[in-house]
N, C-alpha and C. Protein backbone atom coordinates (compact mmCIF):
# COMPACT_ATOMS: atom_id res chain seq x y z
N UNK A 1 66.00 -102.37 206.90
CA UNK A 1 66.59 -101.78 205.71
C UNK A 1 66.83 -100.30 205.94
N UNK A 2 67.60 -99.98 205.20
CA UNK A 2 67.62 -98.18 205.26
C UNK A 2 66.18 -97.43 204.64
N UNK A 3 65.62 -97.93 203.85
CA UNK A 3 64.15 -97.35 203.46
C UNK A 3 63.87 -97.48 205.20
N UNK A 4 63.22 -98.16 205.62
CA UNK A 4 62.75 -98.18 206.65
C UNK A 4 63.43 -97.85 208.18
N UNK A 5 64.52 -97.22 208.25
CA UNK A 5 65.43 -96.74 209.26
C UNK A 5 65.25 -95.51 209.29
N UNK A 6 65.13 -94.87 207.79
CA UNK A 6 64.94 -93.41 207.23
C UNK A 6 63.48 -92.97 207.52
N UNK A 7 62.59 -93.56 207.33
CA UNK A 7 60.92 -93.70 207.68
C UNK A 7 60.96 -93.36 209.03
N UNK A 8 61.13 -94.31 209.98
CA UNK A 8 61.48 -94.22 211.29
C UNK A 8 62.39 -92.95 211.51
N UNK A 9 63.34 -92.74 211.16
CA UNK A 9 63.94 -91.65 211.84
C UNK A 9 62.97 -90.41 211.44
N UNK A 10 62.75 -90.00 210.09
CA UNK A 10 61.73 -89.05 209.74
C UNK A 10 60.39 -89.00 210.98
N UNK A 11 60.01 -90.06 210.86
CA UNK A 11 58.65 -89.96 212.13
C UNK A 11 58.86 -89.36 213.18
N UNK A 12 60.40 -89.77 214.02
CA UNK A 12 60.74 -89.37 215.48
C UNK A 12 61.35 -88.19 215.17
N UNK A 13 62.18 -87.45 213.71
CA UNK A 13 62.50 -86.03 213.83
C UNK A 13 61.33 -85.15 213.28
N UNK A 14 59.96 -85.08 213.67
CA UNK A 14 59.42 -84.19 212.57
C UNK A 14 58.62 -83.96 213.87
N UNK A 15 58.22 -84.49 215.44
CA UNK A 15 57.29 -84.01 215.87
C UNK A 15 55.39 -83.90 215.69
N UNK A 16 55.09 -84.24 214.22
CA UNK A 16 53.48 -84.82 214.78
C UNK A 16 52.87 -84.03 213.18
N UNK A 17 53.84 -83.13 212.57
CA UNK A 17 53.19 -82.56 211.62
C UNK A 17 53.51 -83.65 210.00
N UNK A 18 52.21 -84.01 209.42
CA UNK A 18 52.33 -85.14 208.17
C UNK A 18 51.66 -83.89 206.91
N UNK A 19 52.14 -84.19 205.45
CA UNK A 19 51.66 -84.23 204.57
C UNK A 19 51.79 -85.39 203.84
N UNK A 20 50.65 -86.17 203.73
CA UNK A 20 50.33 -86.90 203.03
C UNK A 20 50.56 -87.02 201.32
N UNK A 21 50.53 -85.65 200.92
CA UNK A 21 50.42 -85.67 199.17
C UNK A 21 51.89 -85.56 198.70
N UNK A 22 52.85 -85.40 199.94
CA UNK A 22 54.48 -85.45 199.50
C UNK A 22 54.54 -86.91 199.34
N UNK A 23 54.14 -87.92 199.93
CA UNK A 23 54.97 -88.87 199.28
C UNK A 23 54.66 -89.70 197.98
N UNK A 24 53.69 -89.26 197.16
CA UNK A 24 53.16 -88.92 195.94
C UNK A 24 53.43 -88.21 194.84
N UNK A 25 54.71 -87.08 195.47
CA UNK A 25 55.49 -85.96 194.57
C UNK A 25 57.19 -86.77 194.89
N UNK A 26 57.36 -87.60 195.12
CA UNK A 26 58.47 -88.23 195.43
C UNK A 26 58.58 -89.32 194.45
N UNK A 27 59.52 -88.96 193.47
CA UNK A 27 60.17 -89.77 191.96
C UNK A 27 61.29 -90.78 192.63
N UNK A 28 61.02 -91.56 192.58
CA UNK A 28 62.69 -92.74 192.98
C UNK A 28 62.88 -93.27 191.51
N UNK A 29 64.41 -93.17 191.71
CA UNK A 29 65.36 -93.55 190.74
C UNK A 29 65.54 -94.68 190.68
N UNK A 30 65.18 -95.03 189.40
CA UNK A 30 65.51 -96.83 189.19
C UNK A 30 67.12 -97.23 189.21
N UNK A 31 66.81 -98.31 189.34
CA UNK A 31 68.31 -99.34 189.39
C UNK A 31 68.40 -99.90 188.08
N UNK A 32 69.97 -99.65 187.24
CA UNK A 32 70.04 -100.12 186.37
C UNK A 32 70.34 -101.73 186.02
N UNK A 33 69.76 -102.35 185.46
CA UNK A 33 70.01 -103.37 185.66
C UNK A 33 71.61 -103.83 184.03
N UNK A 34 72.11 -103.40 183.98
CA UNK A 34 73.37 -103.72 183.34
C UNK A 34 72.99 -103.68 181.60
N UNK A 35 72.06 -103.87 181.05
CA UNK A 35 71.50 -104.23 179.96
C UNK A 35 70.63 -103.38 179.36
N UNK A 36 70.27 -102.87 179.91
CA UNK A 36 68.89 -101.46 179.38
C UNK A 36 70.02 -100.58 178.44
N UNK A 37 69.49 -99.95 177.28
CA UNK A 37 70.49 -99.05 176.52
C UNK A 37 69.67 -97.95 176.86
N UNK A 38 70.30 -97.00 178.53
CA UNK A 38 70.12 -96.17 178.92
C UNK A 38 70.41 -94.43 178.29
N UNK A 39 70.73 -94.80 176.89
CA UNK A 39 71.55 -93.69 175.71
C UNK A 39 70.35 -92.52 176.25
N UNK A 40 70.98 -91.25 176.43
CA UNK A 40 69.88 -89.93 177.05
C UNK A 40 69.63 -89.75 178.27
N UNK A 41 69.67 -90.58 179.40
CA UNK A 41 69.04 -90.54 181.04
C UNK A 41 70.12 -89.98 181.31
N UNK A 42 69.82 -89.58 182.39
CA UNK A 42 70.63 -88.59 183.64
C UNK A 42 71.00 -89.50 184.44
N UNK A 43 72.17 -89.62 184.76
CA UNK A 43 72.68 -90.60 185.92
C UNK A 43 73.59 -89.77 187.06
N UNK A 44 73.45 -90.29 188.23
CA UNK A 44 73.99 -89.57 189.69
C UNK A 44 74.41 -90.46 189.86
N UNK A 45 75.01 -90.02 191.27
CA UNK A 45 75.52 -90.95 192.36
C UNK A 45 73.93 -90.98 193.33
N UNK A 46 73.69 -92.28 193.85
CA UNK A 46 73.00 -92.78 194.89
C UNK A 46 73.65 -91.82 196.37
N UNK A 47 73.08 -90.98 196.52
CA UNK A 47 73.17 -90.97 198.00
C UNK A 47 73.02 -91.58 198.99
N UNK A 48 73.19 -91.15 200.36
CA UNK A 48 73.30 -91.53 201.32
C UNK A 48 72.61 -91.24 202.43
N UNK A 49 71.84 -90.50 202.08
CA UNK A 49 71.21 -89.46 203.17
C UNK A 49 69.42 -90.14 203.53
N UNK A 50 69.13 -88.59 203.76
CA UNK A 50 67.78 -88.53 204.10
C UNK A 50 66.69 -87.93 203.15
N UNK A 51 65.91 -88.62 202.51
CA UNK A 51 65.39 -87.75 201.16
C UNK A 51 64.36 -86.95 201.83
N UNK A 52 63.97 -86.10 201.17
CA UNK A 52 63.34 -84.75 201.48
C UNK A 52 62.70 -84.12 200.31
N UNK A 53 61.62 -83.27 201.29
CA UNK A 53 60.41 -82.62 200.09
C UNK A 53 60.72 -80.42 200.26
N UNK A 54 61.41 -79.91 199.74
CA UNK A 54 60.82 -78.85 200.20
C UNK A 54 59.58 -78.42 199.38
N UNK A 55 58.52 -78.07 200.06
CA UNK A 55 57.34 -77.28 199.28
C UNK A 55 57.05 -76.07 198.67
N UNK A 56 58.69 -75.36 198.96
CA UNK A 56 58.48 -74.20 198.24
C UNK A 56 57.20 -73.01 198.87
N UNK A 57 56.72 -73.68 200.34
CA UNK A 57 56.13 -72.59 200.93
C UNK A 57 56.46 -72.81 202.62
N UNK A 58 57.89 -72.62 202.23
CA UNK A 58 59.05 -72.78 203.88
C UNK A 58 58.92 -74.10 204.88
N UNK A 59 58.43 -75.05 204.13
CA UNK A 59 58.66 -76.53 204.78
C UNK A 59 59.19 -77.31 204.38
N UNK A 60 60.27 -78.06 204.68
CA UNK A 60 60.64 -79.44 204.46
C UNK A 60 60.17 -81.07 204.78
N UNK A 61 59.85 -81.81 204.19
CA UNK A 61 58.98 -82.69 204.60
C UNK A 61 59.87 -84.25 204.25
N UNK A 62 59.77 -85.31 205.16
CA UNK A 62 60.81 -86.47 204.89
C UNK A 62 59.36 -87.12 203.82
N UNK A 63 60.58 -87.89 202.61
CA UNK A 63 59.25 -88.65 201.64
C UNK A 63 58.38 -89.70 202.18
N UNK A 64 58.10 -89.72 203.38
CA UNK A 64 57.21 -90.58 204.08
C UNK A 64 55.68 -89.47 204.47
N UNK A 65 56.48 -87.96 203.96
CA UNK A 65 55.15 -86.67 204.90
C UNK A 65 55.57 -86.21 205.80
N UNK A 66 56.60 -86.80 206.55
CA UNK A 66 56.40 -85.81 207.95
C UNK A 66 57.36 -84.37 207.64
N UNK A 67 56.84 -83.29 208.74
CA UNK A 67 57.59 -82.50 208.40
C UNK A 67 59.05 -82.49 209.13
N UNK A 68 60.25 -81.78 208.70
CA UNK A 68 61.35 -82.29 209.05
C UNK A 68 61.81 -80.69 209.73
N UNK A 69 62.04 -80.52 211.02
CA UNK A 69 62.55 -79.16 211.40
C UNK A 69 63.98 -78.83 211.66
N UNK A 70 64.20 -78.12 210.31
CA UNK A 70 65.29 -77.65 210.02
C UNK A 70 65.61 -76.55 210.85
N UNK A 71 66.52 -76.00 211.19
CA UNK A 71 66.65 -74.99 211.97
C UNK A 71 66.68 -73.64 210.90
N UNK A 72 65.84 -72.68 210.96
CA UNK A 72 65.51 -71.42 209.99
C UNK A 72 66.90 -70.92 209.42
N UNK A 73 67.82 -70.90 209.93
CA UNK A 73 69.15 -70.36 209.21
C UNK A 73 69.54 -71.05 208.31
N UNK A 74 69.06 -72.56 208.12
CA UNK A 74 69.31 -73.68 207.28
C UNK A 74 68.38 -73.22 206.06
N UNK A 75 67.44 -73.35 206.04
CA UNK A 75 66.10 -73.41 205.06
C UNK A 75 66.40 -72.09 204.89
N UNK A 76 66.44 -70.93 205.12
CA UNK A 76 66.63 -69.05 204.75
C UNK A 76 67.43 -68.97 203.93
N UNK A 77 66.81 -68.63 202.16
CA UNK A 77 66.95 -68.53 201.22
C UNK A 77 66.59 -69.78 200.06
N UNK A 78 65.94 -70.38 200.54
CA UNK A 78 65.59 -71.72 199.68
C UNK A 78 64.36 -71.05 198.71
N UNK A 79 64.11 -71.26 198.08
CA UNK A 79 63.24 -70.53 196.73
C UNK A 79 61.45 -70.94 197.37
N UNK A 80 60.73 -69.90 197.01
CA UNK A 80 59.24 -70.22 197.72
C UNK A 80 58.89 -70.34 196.21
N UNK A 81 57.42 -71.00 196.23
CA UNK A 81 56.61 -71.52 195.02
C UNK A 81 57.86 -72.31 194.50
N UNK A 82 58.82 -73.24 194.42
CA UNK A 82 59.32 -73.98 193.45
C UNK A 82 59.97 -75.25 194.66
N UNK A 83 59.11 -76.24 194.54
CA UNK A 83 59.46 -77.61 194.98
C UNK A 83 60.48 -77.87 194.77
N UNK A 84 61.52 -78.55 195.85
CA UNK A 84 62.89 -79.04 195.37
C UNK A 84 62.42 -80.92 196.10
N UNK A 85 62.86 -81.41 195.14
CA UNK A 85 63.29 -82.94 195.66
C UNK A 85 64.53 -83.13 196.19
N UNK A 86 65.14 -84.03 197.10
CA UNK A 86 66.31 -83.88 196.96
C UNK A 86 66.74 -84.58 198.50
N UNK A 87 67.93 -84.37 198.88
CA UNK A 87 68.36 -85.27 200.08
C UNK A 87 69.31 -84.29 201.03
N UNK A 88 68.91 -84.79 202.36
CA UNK A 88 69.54 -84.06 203.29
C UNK A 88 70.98 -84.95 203.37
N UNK A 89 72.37 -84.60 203.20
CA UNK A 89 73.15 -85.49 203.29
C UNK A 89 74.52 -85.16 203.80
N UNK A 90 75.26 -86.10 204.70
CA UNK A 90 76.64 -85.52 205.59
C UNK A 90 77.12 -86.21 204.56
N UNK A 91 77.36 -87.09 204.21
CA UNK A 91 78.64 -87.51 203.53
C UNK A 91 78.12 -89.09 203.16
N UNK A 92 79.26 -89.97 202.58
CA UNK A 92 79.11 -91.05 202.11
C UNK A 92 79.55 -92.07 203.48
N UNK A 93 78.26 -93.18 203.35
CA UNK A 93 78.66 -93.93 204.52
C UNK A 93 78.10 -93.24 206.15
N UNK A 94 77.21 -91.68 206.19
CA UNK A 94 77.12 -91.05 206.83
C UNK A 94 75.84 -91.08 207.56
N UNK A 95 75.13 -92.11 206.74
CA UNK A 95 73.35 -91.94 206.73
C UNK A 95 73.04 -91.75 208.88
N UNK A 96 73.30 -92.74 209.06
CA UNK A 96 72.87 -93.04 210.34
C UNK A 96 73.08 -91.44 211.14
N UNK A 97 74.16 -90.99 211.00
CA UNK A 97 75.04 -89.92 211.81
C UNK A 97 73.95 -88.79 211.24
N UNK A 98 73.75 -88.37 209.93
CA UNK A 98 73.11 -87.48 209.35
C UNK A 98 71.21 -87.71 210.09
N UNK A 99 70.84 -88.46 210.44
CA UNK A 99 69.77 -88.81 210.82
C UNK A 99 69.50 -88.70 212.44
N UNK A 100 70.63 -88.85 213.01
CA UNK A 100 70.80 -88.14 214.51
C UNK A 100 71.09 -86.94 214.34
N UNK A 101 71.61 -86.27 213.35
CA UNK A 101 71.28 -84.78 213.85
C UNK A 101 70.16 -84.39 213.62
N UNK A 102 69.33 -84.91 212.24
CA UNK A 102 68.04 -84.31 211.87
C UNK A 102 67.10 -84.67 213.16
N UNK A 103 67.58 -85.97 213.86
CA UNK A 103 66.58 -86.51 215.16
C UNK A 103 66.65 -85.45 216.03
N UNK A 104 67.88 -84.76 216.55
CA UNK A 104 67.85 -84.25 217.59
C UNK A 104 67.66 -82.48 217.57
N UNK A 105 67.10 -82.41 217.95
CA UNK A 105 66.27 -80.66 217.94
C UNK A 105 67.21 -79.81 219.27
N UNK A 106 68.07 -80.34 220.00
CA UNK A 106 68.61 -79.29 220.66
C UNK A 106 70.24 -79.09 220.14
N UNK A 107 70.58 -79.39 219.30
CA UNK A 107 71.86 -79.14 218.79
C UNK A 107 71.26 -78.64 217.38
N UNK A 108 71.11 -77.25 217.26
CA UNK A 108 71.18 -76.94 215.52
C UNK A 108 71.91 -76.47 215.38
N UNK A 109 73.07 -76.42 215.61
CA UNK A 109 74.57 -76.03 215.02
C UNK A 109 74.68 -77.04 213.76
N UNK A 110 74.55 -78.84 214.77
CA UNK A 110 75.10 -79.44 213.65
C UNK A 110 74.89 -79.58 212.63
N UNK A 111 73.70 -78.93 212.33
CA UNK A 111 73.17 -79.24 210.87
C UNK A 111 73.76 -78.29 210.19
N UNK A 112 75.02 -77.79 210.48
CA UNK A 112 75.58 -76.83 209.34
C UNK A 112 76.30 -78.14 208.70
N UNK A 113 76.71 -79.22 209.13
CA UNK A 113 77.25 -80.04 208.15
C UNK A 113 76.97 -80.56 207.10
N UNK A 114 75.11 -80.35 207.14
CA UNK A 114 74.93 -81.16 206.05
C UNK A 114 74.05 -80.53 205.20
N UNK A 115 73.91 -81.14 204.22
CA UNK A 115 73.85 -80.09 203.31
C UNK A 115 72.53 -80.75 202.38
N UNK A 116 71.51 -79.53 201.94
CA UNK A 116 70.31 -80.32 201.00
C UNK A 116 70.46 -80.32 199.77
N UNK A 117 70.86 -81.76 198.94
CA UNK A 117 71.55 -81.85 197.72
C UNK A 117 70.02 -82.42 196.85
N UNK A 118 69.91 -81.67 195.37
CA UNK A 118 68.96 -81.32 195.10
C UNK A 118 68.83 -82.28 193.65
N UNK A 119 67.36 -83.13 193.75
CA UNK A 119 67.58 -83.97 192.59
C UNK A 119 66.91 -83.41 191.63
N UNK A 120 65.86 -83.01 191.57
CA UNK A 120 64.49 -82.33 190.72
C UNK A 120 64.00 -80.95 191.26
N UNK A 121 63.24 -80.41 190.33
CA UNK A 121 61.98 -78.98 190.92
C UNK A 121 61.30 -79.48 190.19
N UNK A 122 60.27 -80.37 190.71
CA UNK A 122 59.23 -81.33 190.01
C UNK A 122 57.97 -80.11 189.38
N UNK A 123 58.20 -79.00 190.29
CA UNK A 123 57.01 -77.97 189.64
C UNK A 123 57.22 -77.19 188.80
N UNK A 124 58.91 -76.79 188.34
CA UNK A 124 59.39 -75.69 187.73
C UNK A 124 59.18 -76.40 186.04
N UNK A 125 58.31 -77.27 185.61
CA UNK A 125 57.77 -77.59 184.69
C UNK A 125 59.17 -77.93 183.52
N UNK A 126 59.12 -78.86 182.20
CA UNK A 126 59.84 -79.01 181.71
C UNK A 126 60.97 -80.30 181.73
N UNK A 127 61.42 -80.81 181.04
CA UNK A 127 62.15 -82.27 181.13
C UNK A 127 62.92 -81.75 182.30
N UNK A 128 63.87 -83.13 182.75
CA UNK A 128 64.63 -82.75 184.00
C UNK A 128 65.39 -81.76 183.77
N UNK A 129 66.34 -81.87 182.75
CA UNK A 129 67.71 -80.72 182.22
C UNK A 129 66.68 -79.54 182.60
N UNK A 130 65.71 -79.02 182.44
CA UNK A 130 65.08 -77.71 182.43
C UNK A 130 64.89 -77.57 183.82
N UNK A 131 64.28 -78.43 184.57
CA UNK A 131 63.71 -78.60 185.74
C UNK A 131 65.08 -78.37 186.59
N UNK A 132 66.40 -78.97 186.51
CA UNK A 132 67.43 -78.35 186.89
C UNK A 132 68.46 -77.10 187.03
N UNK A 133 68.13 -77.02 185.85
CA UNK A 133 68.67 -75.53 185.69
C UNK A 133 67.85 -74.81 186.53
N UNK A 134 66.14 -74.68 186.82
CA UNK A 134 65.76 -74.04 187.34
C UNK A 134 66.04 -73.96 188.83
N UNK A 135 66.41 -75.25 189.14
CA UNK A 135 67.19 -75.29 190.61
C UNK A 135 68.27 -74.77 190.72
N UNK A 136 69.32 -74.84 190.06
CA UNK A 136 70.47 -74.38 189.89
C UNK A 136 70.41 -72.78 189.94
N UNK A 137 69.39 -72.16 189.28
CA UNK A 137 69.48 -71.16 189.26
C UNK A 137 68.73 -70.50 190.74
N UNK A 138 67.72 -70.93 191.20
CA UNK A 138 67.59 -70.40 192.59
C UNK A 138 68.12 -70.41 193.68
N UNK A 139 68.95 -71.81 193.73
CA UNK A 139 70.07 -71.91 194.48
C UNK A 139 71.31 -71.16 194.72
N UNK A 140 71.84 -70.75 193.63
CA UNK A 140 73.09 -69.87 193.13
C UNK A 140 73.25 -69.07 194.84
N UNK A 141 74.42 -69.51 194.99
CA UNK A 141 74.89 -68.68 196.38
C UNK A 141 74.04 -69.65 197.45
N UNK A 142 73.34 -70.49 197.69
CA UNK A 142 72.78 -71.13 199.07
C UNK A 142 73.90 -71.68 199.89
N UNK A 143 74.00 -71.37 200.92
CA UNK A 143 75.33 -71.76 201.59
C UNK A 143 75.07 -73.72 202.15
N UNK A 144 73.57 -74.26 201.97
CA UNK A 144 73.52 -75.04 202.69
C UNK A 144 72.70 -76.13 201.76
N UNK A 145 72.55 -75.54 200.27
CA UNK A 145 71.74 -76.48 199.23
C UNK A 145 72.53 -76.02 197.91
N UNK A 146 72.50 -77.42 196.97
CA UNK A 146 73.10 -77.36 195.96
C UNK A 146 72.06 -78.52 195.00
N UNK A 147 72.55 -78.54 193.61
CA UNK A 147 71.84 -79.37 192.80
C UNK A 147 72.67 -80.23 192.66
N UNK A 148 72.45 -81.34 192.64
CA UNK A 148 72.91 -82.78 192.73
C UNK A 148 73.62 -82.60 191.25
N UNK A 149 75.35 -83.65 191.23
CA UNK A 149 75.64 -83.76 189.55
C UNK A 149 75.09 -85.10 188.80
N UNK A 150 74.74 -84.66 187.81
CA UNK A 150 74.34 -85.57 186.92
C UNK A 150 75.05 -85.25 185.90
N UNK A 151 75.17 -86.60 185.06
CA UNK A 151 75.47 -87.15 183.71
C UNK A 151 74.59 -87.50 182.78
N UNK A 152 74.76 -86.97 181.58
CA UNK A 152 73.89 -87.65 180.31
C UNK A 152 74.76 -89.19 180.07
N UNK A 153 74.33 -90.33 180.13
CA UNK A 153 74.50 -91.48 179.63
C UNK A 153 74.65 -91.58 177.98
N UNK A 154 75.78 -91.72 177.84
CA UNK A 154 75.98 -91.93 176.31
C UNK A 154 76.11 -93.29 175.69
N UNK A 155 75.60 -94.03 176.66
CA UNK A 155 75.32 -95.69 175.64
C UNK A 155 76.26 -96.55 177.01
N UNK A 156 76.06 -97.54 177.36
CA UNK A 156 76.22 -98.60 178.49
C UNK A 156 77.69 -98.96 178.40
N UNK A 157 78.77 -98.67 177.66
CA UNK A 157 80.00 -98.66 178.20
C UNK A 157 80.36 -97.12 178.83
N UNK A 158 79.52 -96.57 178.43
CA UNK A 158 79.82 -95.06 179.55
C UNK A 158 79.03 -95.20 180.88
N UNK A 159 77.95 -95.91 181.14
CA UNK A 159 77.24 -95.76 182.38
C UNK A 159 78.24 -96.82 183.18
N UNK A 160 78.75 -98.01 182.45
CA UNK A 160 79.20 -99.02 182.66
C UNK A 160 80.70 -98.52 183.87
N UNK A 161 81.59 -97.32 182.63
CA UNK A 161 82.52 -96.64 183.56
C UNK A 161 82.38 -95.51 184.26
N UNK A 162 80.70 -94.90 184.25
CA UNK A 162 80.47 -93.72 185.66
C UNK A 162 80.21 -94.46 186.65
N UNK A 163 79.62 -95.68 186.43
CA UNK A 163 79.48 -96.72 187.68
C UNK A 163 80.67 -97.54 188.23
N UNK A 164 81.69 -97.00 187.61
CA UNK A 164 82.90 -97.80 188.40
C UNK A 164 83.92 -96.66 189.22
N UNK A 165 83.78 -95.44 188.16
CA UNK A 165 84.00 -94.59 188.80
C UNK A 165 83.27 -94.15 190.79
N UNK A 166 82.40 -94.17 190.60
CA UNK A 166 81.52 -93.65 191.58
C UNK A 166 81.46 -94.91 192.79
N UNK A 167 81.22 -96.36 191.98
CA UNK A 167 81.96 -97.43 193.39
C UNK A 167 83.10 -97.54 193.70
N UNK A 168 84.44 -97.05 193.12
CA UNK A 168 85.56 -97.07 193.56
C UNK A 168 86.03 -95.74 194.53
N UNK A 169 84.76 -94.75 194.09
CA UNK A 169 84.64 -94.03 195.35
C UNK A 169 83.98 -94.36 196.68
N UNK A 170 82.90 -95.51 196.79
CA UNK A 170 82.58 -95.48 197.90
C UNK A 170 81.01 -95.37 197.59
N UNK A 171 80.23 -95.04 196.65
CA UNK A 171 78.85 -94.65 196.20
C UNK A 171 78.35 -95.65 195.29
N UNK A 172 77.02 -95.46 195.13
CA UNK A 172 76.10 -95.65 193.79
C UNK A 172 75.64 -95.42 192.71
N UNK A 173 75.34 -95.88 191.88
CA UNK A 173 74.85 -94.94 190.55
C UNK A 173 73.20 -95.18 190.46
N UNK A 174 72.39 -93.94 190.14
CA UNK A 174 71.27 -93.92 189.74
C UNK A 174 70.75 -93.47 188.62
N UNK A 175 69.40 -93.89 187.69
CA UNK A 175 69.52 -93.00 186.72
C UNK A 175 68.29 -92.57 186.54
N UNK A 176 68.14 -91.53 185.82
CA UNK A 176 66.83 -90.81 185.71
C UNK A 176 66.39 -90.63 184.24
N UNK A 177 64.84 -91.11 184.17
CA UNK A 177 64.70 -90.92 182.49
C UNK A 177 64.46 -88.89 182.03
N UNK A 178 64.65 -88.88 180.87
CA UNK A 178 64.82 -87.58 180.36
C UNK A 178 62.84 -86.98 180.52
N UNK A 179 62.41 -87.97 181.11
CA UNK A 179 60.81 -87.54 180.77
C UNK A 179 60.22 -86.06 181.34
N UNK A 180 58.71 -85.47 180.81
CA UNK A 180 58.43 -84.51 181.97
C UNK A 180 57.75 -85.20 183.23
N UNK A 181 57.96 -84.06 184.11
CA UNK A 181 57.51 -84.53 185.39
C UNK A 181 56.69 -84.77 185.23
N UNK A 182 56.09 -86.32 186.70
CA UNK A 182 54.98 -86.70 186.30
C UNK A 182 54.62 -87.49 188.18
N UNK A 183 53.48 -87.36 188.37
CA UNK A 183 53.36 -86.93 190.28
C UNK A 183 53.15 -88.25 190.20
N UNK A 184 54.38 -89.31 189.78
CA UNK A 184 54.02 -91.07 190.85
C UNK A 184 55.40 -91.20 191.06
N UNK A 185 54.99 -92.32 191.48
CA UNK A 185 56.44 -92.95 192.30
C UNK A 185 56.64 -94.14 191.63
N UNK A 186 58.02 -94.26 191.28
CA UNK A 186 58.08 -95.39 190.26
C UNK A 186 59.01 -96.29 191.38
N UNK A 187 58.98 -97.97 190.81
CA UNK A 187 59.82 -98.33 192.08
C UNK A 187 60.85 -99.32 191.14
């Protein structure tokens, strides 16, 4: 599966260093199942990438723990003390390609392609909308991280057409409840 391709690649790009308590601060987005009256949640597009922990004290970590070595020009300017969730990602359809560059440590050029797209600041306290803005706002100007777009769901013929929108592009839809942060992993 790609859960487990992503695991594996994380292990072989990180070199030997684990935190254990990241994959415990790692929120996964449920799958809607067509019927839930999702009225209030935040809905994205499903990426493609590689999910990722920054700790907000200059490490990036894949949600399995390991640490992920970004090349310093990448990570230089990412906000310290404020956790970002979020995904390392080239593009749609890109996963595999995006995961050989994170694998390979003697080309850090290429990682100017991709870019750390940002779901939560699980620490910057406050429902998600708050918790975003606070990303949004430390980000402002990052040449190489941005905050992921989301939608407020206004009742299941609107999620019904952001989800057709977003597969007729090529993607997924995910959605996120309006709750405060809260350190499990939902599946």
């Amino acid at each position: 599966t790609a859960a487990s391709t992503a695991a594996a690649a994380a292990a072989t790009a990180t070199g030997g260093a684990v935190d254990a308590s990241i994959v415990h601060t790692v929120a996964l987005a449920q799958t809607w199942d067509g019927v839930a009256d999702v009225t209030g949640w935040l809905g994205s597009e499903k990426l493609d990438g590689m999910r990722c922990v920054w700790d907000g004290k200059g490490n990036l970590w894949s949600r399995t723990g390991h640490q992920v070595h970004a090349p310093d020009w990448f990570t230089r300017g990412l906000p310290l003390r404020l956790d970002l969730d979020g995904e390392l990602f080239l593009g749609r359809g890109r996963f595999q390609e995006c995961v050989s560059i994170v694998r390979r440590q003697d080309k850090p050029d290429d990682w100017s392609r991709i870019r750390f797209v940002v779901f939560d600041a699980p620490n910057a306290g406050g429902a998600i909308t708050e918790r975003l803005s606070a990303a949004r706002d430390a980000l402002q100007g990052h040449t190489y991280a941005q905050v992921h777009h989301h939608w407020r769901c206004n009742g299941i013929e609107h999620v019904r057409d952001q989800l057709k929108i977003v597969e007729d592009q090529g993607g997924e839809v995910r959605q996120k409840r309006k709750s405060i942060w809260r350190c499990t992993v939902s599946s």
